[in-house]
Structures are given as C-alpha cells and as structure tokens.
Protein backbone atom coordinates (compact mmCIF):
# COMPACT_ATOMS: atom_id res chain seq x y z
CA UNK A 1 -1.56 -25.11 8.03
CA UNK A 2 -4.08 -24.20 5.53
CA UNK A 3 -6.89 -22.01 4.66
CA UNK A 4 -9.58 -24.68 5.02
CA UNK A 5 -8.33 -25.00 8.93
CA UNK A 6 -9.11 -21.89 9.87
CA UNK A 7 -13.06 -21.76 9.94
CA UNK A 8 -13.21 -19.99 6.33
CA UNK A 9 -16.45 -20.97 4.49
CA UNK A 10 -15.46 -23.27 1.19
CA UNK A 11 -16.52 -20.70 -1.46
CA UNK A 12 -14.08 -18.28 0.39
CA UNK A 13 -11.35 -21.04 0.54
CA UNK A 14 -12.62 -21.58 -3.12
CA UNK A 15 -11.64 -18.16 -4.05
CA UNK A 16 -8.01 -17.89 -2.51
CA UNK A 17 -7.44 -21.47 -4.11
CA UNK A 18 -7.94 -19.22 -7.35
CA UNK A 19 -5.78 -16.68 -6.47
CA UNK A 20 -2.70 -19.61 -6.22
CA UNK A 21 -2.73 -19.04 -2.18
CA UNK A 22 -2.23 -22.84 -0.97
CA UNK A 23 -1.02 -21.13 2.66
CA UNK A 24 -1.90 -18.55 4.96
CA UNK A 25 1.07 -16.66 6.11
CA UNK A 26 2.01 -15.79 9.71
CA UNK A 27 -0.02 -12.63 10.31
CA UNK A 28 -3.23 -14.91 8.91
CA UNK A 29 -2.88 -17.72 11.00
CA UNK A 30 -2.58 -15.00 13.97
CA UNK A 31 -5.07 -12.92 12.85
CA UNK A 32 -7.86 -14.36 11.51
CA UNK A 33 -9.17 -16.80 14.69
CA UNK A 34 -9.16 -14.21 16.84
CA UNK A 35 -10.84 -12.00 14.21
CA UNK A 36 -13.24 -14.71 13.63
CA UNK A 37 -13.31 -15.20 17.95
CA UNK A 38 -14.82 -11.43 18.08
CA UNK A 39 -11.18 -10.00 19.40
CA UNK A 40 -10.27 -6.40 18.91
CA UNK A 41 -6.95 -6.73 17.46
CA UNK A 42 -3.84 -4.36 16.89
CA UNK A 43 -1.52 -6.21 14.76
CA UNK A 44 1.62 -5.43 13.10
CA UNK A 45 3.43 -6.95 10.12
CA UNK A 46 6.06 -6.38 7.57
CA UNK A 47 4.32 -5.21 3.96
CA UNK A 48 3.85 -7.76 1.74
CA UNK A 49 2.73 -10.24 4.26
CA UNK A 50 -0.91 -10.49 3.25
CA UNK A 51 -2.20 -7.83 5.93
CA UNK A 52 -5.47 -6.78 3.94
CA UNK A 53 -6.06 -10.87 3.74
CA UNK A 54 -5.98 -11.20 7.08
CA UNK A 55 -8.56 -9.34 8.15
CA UNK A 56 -10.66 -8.96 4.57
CA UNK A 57 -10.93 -12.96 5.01
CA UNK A 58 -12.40 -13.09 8.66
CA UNK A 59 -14.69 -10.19 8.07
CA UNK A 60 -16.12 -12.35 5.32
CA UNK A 61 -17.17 -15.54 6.98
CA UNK A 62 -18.39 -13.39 9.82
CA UNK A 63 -20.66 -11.49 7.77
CA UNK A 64 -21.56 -15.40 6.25
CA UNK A 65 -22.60 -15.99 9.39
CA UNK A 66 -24.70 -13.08 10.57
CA UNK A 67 -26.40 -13.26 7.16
CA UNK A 68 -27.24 -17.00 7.74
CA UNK A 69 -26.50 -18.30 4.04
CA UNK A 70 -25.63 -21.51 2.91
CA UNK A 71 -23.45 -22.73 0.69
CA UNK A 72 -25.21 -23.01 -2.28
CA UNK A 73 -26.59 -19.73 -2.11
CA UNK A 74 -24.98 -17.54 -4.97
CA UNK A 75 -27.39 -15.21 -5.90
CA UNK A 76 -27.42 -11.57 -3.99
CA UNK A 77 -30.03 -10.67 -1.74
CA UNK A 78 -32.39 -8.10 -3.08
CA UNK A 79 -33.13 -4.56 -1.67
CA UNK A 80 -30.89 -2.38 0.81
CA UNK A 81 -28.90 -3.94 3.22
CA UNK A 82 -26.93 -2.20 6.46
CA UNK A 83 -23.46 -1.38 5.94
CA UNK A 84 -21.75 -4.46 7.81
CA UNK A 85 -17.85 -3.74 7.66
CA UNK A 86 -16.47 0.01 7.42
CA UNK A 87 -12.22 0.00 6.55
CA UNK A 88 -10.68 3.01 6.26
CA UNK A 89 -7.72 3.72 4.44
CA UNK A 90 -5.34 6.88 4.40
CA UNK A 91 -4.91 7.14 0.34
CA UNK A 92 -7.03 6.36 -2.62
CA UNK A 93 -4.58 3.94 -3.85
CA UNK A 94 -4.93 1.55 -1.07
CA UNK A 95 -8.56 2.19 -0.45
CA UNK A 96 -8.42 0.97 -4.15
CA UNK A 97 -6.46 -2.29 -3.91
CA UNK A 98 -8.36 -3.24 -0.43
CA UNK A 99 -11.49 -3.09 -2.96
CA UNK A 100 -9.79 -5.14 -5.39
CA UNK A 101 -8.91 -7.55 -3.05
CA UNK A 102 -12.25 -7.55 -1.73
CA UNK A 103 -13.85 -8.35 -4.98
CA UNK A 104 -11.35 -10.90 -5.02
CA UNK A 105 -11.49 -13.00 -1.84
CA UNK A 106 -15.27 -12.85 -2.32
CA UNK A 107 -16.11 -13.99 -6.12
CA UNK A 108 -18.13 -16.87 -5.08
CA UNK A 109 -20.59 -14.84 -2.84
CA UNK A 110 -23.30 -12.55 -2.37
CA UNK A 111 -21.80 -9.81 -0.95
CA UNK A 112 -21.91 -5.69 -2.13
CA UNK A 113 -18.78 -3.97 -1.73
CA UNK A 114 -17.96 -0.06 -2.38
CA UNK A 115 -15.00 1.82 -2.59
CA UNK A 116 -15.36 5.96 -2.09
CA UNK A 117 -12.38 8.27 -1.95
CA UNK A 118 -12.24 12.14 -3.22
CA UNK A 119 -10.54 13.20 -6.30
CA UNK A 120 -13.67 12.15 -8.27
CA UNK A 121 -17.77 13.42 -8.64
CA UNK A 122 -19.33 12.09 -5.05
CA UNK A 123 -22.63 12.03 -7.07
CA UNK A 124 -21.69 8.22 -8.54
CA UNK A 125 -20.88 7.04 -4.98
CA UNK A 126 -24.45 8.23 -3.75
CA UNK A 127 -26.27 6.58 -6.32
CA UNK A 128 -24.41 3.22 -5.47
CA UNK A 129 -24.47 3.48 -1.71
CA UNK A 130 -28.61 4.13 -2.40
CA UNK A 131 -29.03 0.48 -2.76
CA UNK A 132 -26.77 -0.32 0.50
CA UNK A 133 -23.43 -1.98 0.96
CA UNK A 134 -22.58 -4.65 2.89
CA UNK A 135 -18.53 -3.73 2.93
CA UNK A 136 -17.48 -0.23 2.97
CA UNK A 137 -14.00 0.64 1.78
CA UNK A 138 -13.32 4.69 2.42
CA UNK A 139 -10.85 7.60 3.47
CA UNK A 140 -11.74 9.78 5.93
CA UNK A 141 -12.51 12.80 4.07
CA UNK A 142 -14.70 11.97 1.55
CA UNK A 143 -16.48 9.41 4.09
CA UNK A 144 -17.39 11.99 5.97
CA UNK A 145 -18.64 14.32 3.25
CA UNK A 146 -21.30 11.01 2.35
CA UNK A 147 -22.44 11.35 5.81
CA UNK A 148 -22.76 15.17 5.70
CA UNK A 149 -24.68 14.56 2.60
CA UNK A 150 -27.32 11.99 4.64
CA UNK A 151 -25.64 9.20 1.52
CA UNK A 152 -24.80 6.65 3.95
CA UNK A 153 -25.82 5.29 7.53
CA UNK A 154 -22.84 4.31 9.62
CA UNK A 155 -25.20 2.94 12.66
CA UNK A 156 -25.21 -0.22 11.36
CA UNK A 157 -21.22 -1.37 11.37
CA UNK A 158 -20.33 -4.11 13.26
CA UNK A 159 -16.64 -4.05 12.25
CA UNK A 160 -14.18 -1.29 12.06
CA UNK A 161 -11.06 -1.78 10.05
CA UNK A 162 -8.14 1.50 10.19
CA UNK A 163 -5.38 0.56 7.81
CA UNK A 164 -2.27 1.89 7.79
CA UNK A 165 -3.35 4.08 10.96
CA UNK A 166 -0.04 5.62 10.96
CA UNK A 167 0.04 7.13 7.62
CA UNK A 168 -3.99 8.37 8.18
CA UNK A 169 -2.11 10.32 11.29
CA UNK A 170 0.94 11.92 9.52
CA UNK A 171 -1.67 12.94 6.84
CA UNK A 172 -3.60 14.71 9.72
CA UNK A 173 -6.52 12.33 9.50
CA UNK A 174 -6.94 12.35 13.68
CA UNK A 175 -9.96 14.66 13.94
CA UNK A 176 -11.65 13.35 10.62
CA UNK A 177 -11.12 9.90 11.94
CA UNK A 178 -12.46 10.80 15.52
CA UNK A 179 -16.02 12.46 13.67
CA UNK A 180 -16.08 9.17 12.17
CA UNK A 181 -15.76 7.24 15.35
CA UNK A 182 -18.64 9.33 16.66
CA UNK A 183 -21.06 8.18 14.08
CA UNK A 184 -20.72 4.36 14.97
CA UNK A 185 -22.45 1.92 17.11
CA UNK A 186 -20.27 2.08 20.39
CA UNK A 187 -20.55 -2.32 20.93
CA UNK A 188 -18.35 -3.22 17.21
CA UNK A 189 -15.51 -4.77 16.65
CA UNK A 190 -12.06 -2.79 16.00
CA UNK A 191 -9.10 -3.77 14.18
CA UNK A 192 -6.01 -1.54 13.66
CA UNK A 193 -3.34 -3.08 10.94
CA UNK A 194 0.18 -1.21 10.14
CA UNK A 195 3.63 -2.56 9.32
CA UNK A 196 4.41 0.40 11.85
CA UNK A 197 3.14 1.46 14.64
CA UNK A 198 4.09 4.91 15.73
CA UNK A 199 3.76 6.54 19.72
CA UNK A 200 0.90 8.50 18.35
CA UNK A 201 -1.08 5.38 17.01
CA UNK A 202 -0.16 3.22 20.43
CA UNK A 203 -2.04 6.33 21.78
CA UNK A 204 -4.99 6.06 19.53
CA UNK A 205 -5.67 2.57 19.72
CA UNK A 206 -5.63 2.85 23.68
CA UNK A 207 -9.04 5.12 23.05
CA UNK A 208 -10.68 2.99 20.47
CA UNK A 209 -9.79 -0.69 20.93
CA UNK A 210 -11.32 -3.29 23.73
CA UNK A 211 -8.42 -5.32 25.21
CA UNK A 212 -7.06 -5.91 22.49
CA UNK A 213 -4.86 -9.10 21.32
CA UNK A 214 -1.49 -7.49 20.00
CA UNK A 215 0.28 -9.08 16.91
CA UNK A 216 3.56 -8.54 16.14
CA UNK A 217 4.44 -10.93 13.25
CA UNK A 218 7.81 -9.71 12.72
CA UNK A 219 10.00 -7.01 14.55
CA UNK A 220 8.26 -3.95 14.59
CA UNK A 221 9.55 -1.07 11.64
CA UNK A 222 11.72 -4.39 10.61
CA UNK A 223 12.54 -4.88 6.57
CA UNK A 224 11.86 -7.95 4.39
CA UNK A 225 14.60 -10.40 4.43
CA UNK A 226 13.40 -10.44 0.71
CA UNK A 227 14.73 -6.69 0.41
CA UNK A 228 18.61 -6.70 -0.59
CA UNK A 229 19.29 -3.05 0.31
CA UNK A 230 22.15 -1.42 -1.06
CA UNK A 231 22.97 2.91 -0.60
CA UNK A 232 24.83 4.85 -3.12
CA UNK A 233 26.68 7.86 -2.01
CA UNK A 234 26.25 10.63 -4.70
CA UNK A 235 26.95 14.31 -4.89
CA UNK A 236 23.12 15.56 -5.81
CA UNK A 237 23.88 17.03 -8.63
CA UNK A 238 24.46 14.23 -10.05
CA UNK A 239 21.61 11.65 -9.06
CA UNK A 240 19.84 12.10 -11.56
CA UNK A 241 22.82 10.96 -14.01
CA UNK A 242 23.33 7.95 -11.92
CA UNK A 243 20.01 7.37 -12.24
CA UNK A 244 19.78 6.99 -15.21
CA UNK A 245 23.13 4.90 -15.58
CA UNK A 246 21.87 2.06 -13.58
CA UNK A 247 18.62 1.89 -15.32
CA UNK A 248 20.08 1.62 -18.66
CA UNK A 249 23.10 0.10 -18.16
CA UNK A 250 21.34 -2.88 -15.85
CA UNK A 251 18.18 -2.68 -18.29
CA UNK A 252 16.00 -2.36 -15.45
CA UNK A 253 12.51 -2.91 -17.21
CA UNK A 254 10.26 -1.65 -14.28
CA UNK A 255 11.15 0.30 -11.39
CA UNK A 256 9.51 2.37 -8.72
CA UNK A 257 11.15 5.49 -7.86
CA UNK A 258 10.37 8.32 -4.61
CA UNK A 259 10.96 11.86 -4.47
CA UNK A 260 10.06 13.83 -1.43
CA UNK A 261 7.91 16.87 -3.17
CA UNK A 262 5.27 16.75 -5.86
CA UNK A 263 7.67 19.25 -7.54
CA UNK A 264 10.40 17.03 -7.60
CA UNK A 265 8.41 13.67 -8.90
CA UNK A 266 7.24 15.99 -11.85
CA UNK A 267 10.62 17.50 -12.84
CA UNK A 268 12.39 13.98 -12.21
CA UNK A 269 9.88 12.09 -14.50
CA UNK A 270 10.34 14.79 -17.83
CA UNK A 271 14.00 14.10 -17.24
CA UNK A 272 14.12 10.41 -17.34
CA UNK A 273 12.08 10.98 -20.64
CA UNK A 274 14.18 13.13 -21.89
CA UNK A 275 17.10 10.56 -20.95
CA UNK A 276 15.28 8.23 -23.08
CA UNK A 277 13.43 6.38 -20.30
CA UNK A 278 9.22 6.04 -20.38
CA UNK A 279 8.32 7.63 -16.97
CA UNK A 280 5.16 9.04 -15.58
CA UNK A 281 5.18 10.54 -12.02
CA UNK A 282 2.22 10.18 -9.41
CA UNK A 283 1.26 12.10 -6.53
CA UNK A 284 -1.69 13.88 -4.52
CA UNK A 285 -1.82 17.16 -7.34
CA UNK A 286 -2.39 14.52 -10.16
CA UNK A 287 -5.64 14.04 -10.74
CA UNK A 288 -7.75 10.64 -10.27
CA UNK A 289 -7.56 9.77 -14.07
CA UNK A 290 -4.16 10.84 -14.54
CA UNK A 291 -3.26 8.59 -11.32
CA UNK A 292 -4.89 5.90 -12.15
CA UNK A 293 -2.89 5.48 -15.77
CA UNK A 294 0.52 6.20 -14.44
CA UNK A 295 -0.32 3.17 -12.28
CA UNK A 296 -2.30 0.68 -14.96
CA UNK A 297 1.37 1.90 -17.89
CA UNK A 298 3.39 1.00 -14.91
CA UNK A 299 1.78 -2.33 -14.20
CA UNK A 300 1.42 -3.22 -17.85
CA UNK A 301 4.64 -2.40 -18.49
CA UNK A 302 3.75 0.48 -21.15
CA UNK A 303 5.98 2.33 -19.05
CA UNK A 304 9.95 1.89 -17.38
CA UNK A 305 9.58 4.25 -14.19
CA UNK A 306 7.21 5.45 -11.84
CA UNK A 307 8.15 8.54 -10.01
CA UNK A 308 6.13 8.99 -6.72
CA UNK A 309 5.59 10.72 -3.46
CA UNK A 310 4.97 9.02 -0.24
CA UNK A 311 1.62 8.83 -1.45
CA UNK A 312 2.53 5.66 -3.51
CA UNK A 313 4.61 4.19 -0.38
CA UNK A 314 1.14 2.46 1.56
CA UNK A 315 -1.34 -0.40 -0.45
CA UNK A 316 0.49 -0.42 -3.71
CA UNK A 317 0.76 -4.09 -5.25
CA UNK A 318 2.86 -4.45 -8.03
CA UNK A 319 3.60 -8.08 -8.75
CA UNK A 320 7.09 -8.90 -9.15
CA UNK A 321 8.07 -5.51 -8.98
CA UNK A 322 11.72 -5.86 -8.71
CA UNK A 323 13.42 -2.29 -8.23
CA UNK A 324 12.46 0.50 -5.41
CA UNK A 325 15.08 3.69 -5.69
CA UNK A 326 14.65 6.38 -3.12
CA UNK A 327 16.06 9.11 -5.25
CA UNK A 328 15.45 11.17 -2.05
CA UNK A 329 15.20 9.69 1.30
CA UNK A 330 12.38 9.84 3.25
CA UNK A 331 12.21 12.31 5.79
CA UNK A 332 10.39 10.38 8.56
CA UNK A 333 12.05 7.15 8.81
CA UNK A 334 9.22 4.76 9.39
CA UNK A 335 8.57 5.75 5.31
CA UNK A 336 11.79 4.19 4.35
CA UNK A 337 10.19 0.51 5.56
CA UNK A 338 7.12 1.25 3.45
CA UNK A 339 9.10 2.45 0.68
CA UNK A 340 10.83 -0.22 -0.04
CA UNK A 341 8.10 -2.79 0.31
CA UNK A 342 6.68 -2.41 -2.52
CA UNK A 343 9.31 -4.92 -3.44
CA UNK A 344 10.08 -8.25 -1.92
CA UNK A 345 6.27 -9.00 -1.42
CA UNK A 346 4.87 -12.65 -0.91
CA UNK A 347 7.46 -15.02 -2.07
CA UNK A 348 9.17 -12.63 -4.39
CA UNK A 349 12.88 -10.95 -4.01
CA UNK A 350 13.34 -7.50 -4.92
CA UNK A 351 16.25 -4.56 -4.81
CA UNK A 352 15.52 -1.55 -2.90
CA UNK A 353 18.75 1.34 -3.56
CA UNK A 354 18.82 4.70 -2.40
CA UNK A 355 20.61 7.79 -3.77
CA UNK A 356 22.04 9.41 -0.54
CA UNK A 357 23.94 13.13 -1.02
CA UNK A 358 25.64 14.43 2.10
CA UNK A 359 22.65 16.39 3.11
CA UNK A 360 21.10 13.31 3.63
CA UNK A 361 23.32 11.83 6.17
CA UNK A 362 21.26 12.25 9.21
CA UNK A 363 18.24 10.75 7.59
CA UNK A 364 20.35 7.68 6.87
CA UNK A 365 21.54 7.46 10.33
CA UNK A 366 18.20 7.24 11.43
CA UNK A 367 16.79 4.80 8.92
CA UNK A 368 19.73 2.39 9.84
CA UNK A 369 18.59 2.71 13.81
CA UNK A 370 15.08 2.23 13.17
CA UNK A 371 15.76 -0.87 11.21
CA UNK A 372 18.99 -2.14 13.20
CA UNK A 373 20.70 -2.56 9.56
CA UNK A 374 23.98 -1.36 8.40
CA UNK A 375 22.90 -0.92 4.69
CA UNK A 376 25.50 -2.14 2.38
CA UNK A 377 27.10 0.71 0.23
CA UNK A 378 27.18 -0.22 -3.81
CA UNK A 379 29.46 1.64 -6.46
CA UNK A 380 29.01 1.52 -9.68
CA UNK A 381 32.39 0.69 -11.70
CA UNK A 382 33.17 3.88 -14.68
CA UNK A 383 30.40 6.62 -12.88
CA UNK A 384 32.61 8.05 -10.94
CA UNK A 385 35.51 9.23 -13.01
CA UNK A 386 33.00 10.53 -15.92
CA UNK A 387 31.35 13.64 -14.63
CA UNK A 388 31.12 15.03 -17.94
CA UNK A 389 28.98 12.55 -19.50
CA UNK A 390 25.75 13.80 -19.37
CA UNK A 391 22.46 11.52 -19.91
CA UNK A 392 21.03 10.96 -24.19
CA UNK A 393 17.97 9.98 -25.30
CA UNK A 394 19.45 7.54 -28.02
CA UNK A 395 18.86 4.06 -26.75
CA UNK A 396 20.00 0.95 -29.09
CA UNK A 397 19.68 -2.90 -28.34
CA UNK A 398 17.80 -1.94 -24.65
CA UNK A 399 20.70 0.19 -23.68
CA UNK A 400 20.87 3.35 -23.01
CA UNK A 401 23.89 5.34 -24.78
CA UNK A 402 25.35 6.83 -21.87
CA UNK A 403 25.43 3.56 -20.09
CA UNK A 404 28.11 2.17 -22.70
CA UNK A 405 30.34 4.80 -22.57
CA UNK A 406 30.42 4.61 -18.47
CA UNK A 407 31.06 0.90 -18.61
C-alpha cells in the first residue's frame, strides 16, 4: 500500500515523498480512512510507529477539502481564518515535534500552524494567533490561559486531537482538559492517540468520543521488537560507576538516560562530566532555553548523554538514537514502554538497559507483567570484582580510562 492510495492530496503525498516515507505503516493505513471517513477514533500503537502521521496527515486533506483549494494553489489565503484543528499535547517537547511535523507534512500548502506551550512570554503567541490559525498545536495550561486572555476562539474547531492522553492524566491535566472541552463546538470530530491506554483514559474517552472505531495496532503497553532489552543488577551505589563503564568502554556516542527526580537528572549529569562524559540533563525546572539546547547538543551530537525525567519519555524523536538507560526505573510501569521508545523507532534497532538495585525489584516485576517479557539480564565481564575503581575524567583514543582498567 501506499500513500497516494489513501485519498491524500498530491502536494501532501509530495511532501512525505520528501521526507523518504515510500509506505504508510500499520496504524496509518488504519487510521487515516476512517479519519478521513469523519470517525471518532481511539487508537493505540507502539512509539515509533508514525502516530502523529496518522492523524496530522488526514486532518490535512480534510481541511483541503473544507477550504475548497486546488492543486495549484500555493499561495496562503489572506486575513484571519477560524482555528480548524486543535491537538493537545501533555509536554512542550511533543507539542514541539507535532509542530515540526506539521510544518513538515504540509510544505507544499497554504496552511497556518501554531505551537503555544508555557515556559515562555504568552505575549508572542497572542500576536501570532491575532492573524488566526488554521492548526492549533497546545498544552492544556497555557491553552487555557490564551482563552482567559480573549487570544484565541476555540468555537470554530472541527477536529480535536488529545495525544498521549495518558501522560496529560498522570500530569493532572483532567480538569484543565475538561475547561477546554467546554469551550468547543459540541458536533467535531475526536481523536485520542497513546501507545497506552490506561483505566482512567478508557474512562475519559467514554465521555468525549462518538462510537468510536478502536485501533489497536500492536498489543496494548507491548515493546518494539526493534528494542533488545537487557537489565543489569547493581548495588546503587554503584550505578553510577557502571554507568559510566559501559559508556566508555562500548564508546557509546549518544545515549538517552532517565532518572526519576529533577534532583537526580541534575546531580547525575555533573557526574558524568566530571567522569569525562559531555552531559546535559533536562526536565520541567529547566527553563525553555536551557531545554531546548540540551535537546538541539544532544541531537547534533555536541553532546554524549542526555539525562532526563519522564518529561523527555512522550514525543521525543531522535533519529537513530541507539541507547535508552533507565538509571532508575520508572515508577509507574506504563513509563518503562515510553522510555525505551525513544529507541527502535521506524525501521531503526536500538538498546534499551536498565540499572536495577534491589529496591527496585518490585518495579521490575511489574514492568515484566505489563509487557509479558522476561528481560534478559547482561553482566559486564571485570565490573564486578573492581569496586575500588572509581570513575576519571582522562579519556584517550575515545575511551574512557576507567573502562581499560575494568576490561
């Protein structure tokens, strides 16, 4: 199957032909005809499956045809326009990328798009939303701080979009995203995406959505066959040793790395720096700037390690990343899915390895029920019989010095 068979407009197909997509994947070929057919639709797939595509792509041609332009039409229509499409999105990161992927999928057409999120002066995001949007990318919060402000008009939205529903719930996002639901148009279209799909969020989409068509791509809170998992029992006074072992002595060149507290992600990063390894850390105290950086060094490769909270585990895209470590595992264990799939995405194979002290026992238990895995343990040859070693900055030929003496 292919994108031109799915009733996509040619300068859309013309735009994911740029992006190297020759094939929609399973969750598009589900998705977007029934999108496109007017369906409410709560659908469910493993990250790294092309989610956002899937219902970016639809909302597209639909707004194509409402707008009634032709092919050849490439200029932007002048004046302000109704806000068409609203998605919301728990964390500015992924409110970010579904932007970017936005701006993406529609390169060859007229559309506005804007993406508002808190963190940063709300007095920019007025002044854009003045001229109208046609595609409105926000979280909840700030969203509703626009409409307090009379800065945006939500009577107009035809579509509704919740990403990563889930997460906006554990974040406490139910009553902000209930005002919201207030201030639409009650006829619209609703679509719920989430590689998980928690009691809470069944609950939730029972009260928004129409009959909706349920899509379950792959086994719900399943991992990516992509994913080779591996667990390494360590005492935890001593992860942060074998930490930095396995990134020196495998030369790991990028790799993403969670800690459950903002503390933690801080204290972690100045140590791997110390240890002679570029690391920033990310998290909800950092500010927008200092966020945005950490993530542009990391992608660049200006930097070895990111060190994040669960605030990094939703919408972050890293091509090719190959290395996820949960230096501390998650404590819900629907997090450990989205964790680790920030690796493996599209085509790509990655490693996903978590540090696991005896405290953290139970939370194993319960990530290996929830994904119906034994995870394979790994050991690394020389750690274990040299606990006095401690971790140097000196680093020659890529290696770091403490991984040659526990080879």
């Amino acid at each position: 199957m292919s994108f031109n068979s799915l009733g996509l407009d040619t300068k859309i197909v013309e735009a994911v032909n740029a992006l190297r997509f020759s094939q929609p994947t399973e969750i598009q070929q589900q998705a977007i005809p029934k999108i496109l057919a007017g369906k409410d639709i709560m659908g469910s797939a493993q990250t790294g499956t092309g989610k956002t595509a899937s219902f970016v792509l639809p909302i597209l041609q639909k707004w194509l045809v409402k707008s009634n332009l032709k092919n050849d039409v490439i200029e932007p229509k002048k004046g302000r326009r109704p806000i068409y499409a609203l998605i919301l999105a728990p964390t500015r990161e992924l409110a970010a990328q579904i932007g970017d992927n936005i701006r993406d999928y529609s390169r060859f057409l007229p559309i506005r798009s804007l993406v508002v999120f808190g963190g940063v002066s709300i007095n920019p995001q007025m002044m854009k939303l003045r001229g109208g949007v046609d595609i409105l990318v926000a979280t909840p919060g700030r969203l509703l701080d626009l409409v307090q402000k009379n800065a945006v008009d939500l009577k107009t939205v035809k579509v509704l979009v919740l990403d990563e529903a889930d997460r906006m719930l554990d974040m406490g996002f139910i009553h902000d995203i209930r005002r919201v639901i207030t201030k639409l148009p009650k006829k619209r279209q609703n679509l719920m995406f989430s590689a998980t799909f928690s009691n809470a969020v069944t609950q939730l989409a029972h009260t928004l959505l129409n009959s909706p068509e349920t899509l379950a791509v792959a086994t719900t809170n399943s991992t990516s066959k992509q994913i080779t998992q591996y667990v390494h029992h360590v005492d935890k006074s001593r992860k942060r040793e074998l930490l930095s072992y396995l990134i020196g002595r495998q030369q790991w060149s990028q790799v993403l790395i969670f800690t459950r507290t903002k503390y933690g992600a801080n204290h972690l990063a100045d140590q791997l720096n110390k240890d002679g390894i570029k690391a920033s850390a990310i998290h909800g105290n950092k500010s927008q700037g200092a966020r945005t950086k950490a993530l542009a060094d990391f992608k660049h490769g200006k930097i070895t390690a990111l060190v994040a909270t669960d605030i990094a585990a939703r919408g972050l895209d890293i091509e090719h990343l190959p290395y996820v470590v949960n230096y501390d595992l998650p404590q819900i264990a629907e997090d450990y899915v989205h964790r680790i799939g920030r690796t493996g995405r599209a085509q790509n194979s990655g490693q996903a390895i978590s540090l696991v002290c005896v405290d953290e026992l139970p939370q194993l238990k319960s990530i290996e029920k929830l994904i119906q895995v034994n995870i394979p343990k790994l050991t690394t040859e020389g750690f274990a019989v040299n606990p006095n070693i401690k971790p140097t900055s000196v680093k020659k030929n890529g290696i770091h010095k403490n991984a040659k003496k526990l080879k």
